[in-house]
PDB file of N, CA and C in Angstrom:
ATOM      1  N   UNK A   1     -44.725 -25.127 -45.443  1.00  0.00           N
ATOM      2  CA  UNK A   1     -43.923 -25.739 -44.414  1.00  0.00           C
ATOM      3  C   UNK A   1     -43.471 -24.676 -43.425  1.00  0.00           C
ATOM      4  N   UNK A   2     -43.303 -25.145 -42.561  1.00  0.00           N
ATOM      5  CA  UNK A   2     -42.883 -24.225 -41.450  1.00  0.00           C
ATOM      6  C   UNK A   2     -40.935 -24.680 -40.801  1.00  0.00           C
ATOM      7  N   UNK A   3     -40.088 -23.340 -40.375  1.00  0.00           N
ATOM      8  CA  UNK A   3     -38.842 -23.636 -40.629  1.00  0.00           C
ATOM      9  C   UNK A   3     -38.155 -22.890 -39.265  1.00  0.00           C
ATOM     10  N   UNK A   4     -37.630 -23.644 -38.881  1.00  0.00           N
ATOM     11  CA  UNK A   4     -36.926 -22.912 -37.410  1.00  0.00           C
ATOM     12  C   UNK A   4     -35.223 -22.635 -38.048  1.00  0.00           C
ATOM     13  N   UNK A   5     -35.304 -21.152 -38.169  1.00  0.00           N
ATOM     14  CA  UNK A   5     -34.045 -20.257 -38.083  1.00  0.00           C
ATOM     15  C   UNK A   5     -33.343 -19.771 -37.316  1.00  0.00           C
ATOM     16  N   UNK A   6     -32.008 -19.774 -37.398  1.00  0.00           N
ATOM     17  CA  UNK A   6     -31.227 -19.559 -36.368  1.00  0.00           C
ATOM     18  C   UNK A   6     -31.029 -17.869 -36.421  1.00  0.00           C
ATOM     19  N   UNK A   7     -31.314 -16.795 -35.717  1.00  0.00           N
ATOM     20  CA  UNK A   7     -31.701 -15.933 -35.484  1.00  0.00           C
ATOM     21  C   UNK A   7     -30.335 -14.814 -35.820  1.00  0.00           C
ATOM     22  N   UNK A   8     -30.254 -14.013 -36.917  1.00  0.00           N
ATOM     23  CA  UNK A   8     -28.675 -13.578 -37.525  1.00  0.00           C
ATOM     24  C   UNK A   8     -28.985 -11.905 -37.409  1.00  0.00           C
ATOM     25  N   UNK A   9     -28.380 -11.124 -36.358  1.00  0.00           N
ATOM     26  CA  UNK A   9     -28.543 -10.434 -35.455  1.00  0.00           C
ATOM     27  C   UNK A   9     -28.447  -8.863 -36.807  1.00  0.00           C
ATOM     28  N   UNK A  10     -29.536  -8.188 -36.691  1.00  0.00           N
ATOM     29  CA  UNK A  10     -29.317  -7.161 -37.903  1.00  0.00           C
ATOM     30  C   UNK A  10     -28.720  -5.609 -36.666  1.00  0.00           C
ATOM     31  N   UNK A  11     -28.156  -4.917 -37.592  1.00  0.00           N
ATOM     32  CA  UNK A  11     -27.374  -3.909 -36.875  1.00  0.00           C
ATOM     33  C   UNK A  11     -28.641  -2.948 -36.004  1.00  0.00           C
ATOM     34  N   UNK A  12     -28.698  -2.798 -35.060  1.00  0.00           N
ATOM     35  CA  UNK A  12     -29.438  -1.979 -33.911  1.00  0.00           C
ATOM     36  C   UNK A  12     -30.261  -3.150 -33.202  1.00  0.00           C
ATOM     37  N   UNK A  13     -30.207  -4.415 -33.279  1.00  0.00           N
ATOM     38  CA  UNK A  13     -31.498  -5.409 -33.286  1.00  0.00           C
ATOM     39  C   UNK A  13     -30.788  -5.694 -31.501  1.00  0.00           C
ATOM     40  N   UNK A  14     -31.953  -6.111 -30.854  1.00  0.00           N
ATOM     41  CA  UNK A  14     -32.069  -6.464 -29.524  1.00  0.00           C
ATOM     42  C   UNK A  14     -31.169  -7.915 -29.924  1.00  0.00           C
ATOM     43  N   UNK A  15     -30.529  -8.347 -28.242  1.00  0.00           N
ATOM     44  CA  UNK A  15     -30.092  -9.710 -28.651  1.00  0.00           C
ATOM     45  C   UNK A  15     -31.047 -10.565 -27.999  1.00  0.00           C
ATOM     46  N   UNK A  16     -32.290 -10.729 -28.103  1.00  0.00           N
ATOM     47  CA  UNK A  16     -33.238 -11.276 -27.077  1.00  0.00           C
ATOM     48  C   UNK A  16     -33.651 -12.364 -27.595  1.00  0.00           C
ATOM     49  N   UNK A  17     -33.280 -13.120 -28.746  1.00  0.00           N
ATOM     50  CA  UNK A  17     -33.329 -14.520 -28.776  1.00  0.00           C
ATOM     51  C   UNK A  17     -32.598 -15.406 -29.730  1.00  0.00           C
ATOM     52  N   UNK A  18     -32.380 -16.274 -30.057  1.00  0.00           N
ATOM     53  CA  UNK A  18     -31.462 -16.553 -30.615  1.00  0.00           C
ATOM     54  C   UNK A  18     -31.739 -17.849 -32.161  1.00  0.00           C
ATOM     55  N   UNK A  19     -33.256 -17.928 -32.042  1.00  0.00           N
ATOM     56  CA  UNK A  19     -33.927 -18.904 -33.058  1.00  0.00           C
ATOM     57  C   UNK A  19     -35.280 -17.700 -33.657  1.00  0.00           C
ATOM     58  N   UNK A  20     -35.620 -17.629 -34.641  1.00  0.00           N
ATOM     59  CA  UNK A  20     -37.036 -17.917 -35.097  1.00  0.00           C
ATOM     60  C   UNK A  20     -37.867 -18.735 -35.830  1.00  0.00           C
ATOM     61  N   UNK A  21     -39.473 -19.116 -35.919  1.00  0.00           N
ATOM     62  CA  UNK A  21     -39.869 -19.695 -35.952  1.00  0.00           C
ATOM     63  C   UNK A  21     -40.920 -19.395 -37.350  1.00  0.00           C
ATOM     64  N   UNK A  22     -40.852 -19.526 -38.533  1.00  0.00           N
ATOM     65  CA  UNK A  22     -41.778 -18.456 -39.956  1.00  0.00           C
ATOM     66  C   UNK A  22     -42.212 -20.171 -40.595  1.00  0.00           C
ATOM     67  N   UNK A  23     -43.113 -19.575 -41.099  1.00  0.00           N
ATOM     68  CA  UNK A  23     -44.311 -20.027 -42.156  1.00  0.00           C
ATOM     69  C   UNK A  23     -44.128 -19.769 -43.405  1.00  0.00           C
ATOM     70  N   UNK A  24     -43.107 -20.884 -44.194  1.00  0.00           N
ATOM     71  CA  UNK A  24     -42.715 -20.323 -45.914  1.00  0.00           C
ATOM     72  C   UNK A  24     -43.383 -20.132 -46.667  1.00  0.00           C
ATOM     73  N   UNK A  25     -43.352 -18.622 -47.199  1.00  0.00           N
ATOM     74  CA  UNK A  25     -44.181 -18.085 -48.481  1.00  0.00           C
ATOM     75  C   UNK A  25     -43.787 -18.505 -49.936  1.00  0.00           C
ATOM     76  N   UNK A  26     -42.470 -18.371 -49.882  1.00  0.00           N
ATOM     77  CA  UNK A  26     -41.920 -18.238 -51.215  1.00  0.00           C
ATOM     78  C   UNK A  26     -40.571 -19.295 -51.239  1.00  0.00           C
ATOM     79  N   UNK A  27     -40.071 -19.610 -51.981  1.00  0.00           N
ATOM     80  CA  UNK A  27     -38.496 -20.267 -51.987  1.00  0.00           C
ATOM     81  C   UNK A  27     -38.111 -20.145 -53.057  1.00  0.00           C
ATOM     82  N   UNK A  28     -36.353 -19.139 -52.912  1.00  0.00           N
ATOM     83  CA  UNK A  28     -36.203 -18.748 -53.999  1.00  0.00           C
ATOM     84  C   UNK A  28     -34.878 -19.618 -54.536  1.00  0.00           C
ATOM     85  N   UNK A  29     -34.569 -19.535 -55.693  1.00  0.00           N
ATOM     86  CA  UNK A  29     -33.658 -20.400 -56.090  1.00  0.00           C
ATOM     87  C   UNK A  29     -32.503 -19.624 -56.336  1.00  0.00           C
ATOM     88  N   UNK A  30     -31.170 -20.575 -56.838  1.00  0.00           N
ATOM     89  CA  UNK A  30     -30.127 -19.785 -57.113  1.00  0.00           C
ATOM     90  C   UNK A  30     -29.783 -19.307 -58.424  1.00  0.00           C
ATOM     91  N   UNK A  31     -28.913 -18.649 -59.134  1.00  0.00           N
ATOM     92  CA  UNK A  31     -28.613 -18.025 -60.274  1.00  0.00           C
ATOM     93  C   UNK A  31     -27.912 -19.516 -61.253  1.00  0.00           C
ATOM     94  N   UNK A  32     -27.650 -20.204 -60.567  1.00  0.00           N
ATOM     95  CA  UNK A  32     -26.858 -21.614 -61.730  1.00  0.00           C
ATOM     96  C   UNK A  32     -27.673 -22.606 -61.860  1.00  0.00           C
ATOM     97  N   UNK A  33     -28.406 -23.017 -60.583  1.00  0.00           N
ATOM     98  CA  UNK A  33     -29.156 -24.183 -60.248  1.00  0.00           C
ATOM     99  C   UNK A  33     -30.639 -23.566 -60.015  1.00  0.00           C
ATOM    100  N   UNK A  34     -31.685 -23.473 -60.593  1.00  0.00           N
ATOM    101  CA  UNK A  34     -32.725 -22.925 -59.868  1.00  0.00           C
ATOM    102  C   UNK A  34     -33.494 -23.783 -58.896  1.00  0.00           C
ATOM    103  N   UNK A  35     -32.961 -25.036 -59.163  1.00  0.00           N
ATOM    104  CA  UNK A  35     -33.752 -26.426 -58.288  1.00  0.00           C
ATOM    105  C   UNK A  35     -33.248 -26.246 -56.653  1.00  0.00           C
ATOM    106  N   UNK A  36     -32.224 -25.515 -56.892  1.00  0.00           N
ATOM    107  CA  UNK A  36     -31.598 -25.626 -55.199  1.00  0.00           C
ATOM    108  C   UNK A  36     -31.920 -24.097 -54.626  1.00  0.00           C
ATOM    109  N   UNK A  37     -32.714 -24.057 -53.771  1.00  0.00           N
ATOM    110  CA  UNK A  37     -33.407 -23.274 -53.197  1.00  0.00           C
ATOM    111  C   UNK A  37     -31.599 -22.293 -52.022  1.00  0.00           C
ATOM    112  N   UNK A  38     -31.994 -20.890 -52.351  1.00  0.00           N
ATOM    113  CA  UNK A  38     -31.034 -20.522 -51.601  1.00  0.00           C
ATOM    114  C   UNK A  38     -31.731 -19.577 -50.764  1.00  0.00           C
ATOM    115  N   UNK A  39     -32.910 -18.837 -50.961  1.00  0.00           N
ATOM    116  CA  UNK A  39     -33.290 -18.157 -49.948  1.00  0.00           C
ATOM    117  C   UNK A  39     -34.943 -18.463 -49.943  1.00  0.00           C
ATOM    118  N   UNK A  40     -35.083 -18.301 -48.390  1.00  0.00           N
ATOM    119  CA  UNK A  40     -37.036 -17.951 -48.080  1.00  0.00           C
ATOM    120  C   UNK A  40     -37.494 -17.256 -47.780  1.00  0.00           C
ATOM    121  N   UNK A  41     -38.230 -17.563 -48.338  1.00  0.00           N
ATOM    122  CA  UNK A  41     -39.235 -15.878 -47.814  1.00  0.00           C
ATOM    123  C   UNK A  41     -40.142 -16.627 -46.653  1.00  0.00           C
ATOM    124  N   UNK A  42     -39.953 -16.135 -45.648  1.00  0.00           N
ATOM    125  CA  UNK A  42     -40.994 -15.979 -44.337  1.00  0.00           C
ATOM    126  C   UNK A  42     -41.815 -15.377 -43.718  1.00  0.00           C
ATOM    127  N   UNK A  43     -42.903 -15.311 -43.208  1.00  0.00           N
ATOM    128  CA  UNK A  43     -43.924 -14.965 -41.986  1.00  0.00           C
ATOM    129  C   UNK A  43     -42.979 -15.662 -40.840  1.00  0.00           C
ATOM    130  N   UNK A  44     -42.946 -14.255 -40.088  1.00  0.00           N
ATOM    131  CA  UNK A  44     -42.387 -15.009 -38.785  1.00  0.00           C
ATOM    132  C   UNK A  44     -43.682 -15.546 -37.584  1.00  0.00           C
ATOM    133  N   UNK A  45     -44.113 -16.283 -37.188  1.00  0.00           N
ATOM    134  CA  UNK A  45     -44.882 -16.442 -36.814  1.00  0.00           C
ATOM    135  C   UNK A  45     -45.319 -15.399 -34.924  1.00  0.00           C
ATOM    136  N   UNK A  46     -44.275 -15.136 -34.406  1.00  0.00           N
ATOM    137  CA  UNK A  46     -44.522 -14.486 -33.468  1.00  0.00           C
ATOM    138  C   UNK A  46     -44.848 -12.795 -34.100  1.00  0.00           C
ATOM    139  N   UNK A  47     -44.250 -12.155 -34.343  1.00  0.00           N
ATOM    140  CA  UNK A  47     -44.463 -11.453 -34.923  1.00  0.00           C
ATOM    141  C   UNK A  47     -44.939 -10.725 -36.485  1.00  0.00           C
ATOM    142  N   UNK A  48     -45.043 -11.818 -37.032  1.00  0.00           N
ATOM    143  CA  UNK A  48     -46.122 -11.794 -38.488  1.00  0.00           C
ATOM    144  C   UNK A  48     -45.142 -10.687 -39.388  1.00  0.00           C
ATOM    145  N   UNK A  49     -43.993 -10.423 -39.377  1.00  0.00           N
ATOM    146  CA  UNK A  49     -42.975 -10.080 -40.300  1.00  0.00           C
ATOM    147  C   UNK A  49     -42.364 -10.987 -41.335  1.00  0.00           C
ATOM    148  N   UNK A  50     -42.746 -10.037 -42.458  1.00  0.00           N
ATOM    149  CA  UNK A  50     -42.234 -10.838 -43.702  1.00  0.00           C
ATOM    150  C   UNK A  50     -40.771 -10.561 -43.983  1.00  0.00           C
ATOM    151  N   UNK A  51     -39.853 -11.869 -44.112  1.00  0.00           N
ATOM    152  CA  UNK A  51     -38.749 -11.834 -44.019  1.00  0.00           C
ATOM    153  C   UNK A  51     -37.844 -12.688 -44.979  1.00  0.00           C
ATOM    154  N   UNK A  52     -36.773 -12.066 -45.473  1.00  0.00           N
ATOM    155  CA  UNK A  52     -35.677 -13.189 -45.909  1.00  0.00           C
ATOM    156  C   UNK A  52     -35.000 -13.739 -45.227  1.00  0.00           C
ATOM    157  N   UNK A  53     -34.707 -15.318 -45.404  1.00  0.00           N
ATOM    158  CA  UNK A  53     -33.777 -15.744 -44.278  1.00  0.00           C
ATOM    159  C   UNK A  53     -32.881 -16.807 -45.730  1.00  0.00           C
ATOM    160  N   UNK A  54     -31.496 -16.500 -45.154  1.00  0.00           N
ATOM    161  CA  UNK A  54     -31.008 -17.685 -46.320  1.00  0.00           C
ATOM    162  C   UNK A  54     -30.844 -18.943 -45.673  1.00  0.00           C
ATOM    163  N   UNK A  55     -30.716 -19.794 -47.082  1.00  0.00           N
ATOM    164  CA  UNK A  55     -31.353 -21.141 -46.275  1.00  0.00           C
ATOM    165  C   UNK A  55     -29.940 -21.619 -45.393  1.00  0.00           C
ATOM    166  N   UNK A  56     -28.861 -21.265 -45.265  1.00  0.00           N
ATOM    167  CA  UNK A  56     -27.875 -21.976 -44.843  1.00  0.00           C
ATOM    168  C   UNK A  56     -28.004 -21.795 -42.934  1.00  0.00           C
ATOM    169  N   UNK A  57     -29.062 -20.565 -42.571  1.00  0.00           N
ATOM    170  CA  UNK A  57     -29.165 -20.336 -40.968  1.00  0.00           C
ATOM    171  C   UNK A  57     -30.698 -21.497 -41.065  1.00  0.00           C
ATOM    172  N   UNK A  58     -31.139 -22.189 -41.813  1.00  0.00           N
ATOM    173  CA  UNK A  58     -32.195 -22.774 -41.421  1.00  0.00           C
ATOM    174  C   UNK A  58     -31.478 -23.958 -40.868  1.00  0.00           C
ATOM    175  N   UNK A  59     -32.443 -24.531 -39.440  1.00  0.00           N
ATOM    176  CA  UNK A  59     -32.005 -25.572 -38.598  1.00  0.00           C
ATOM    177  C   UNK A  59     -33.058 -26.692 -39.213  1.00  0.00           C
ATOM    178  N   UNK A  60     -34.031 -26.387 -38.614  1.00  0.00           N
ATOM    179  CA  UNK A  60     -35.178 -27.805 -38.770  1.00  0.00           C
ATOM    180  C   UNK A  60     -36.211 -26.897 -40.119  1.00  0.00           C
ATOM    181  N   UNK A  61     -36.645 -28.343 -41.069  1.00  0.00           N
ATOM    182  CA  UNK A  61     -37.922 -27.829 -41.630  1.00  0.00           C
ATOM    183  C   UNK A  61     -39.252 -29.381 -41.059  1.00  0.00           C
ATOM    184  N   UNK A  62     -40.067 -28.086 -40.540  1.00  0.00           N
ATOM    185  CA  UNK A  62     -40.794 -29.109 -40.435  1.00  0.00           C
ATOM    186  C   UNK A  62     -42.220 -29.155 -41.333  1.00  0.00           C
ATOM    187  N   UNK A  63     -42.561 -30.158 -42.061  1.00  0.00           N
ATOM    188  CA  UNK A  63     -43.677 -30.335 -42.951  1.00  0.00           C
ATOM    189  C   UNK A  63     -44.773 -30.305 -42.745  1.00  0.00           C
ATOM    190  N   UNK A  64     -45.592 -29.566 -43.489  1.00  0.00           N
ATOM    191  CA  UNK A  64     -46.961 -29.597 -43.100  1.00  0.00           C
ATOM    192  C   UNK A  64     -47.686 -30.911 -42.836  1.00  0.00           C
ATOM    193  N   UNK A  65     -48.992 -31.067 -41.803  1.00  0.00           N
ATOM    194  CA  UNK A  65     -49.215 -32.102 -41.890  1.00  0.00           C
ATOM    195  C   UNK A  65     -50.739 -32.537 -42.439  1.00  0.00           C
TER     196      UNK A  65
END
């Protein structure tokens, strides 16, 4: 699935946009619940960086079709 993130600014990082757009690799679960997914692992699609994003900055998931 593919997941539009709201873009959470890392220390030295440009402020040049404010969403990204990744291709989920992985989904990881939490330490009590493993069914409830708390972080993803991403391909960002503009730039092909593999990334953690937690799921609470994710906006839209949209499903493969």
């Amino acid at each position: 699935m593919t997941v539009i993130v709201r873009h959470d600014f890392q220390a030295g990082e440009r402020r040049d946009r404010d969403w990204r757009m990744g291709q989920v690799i992985y989904c990881g679960g939490g330490a009590r619940n493993p069914k409830i997914h708390k972080l993803f692992q991403i391909a960002d699609v503009d730039s092909g960086l593999i990334r953690w994003v937690n799921t609470d900055l994710v906006t839209h998931i949209l499903p493969m079709a």
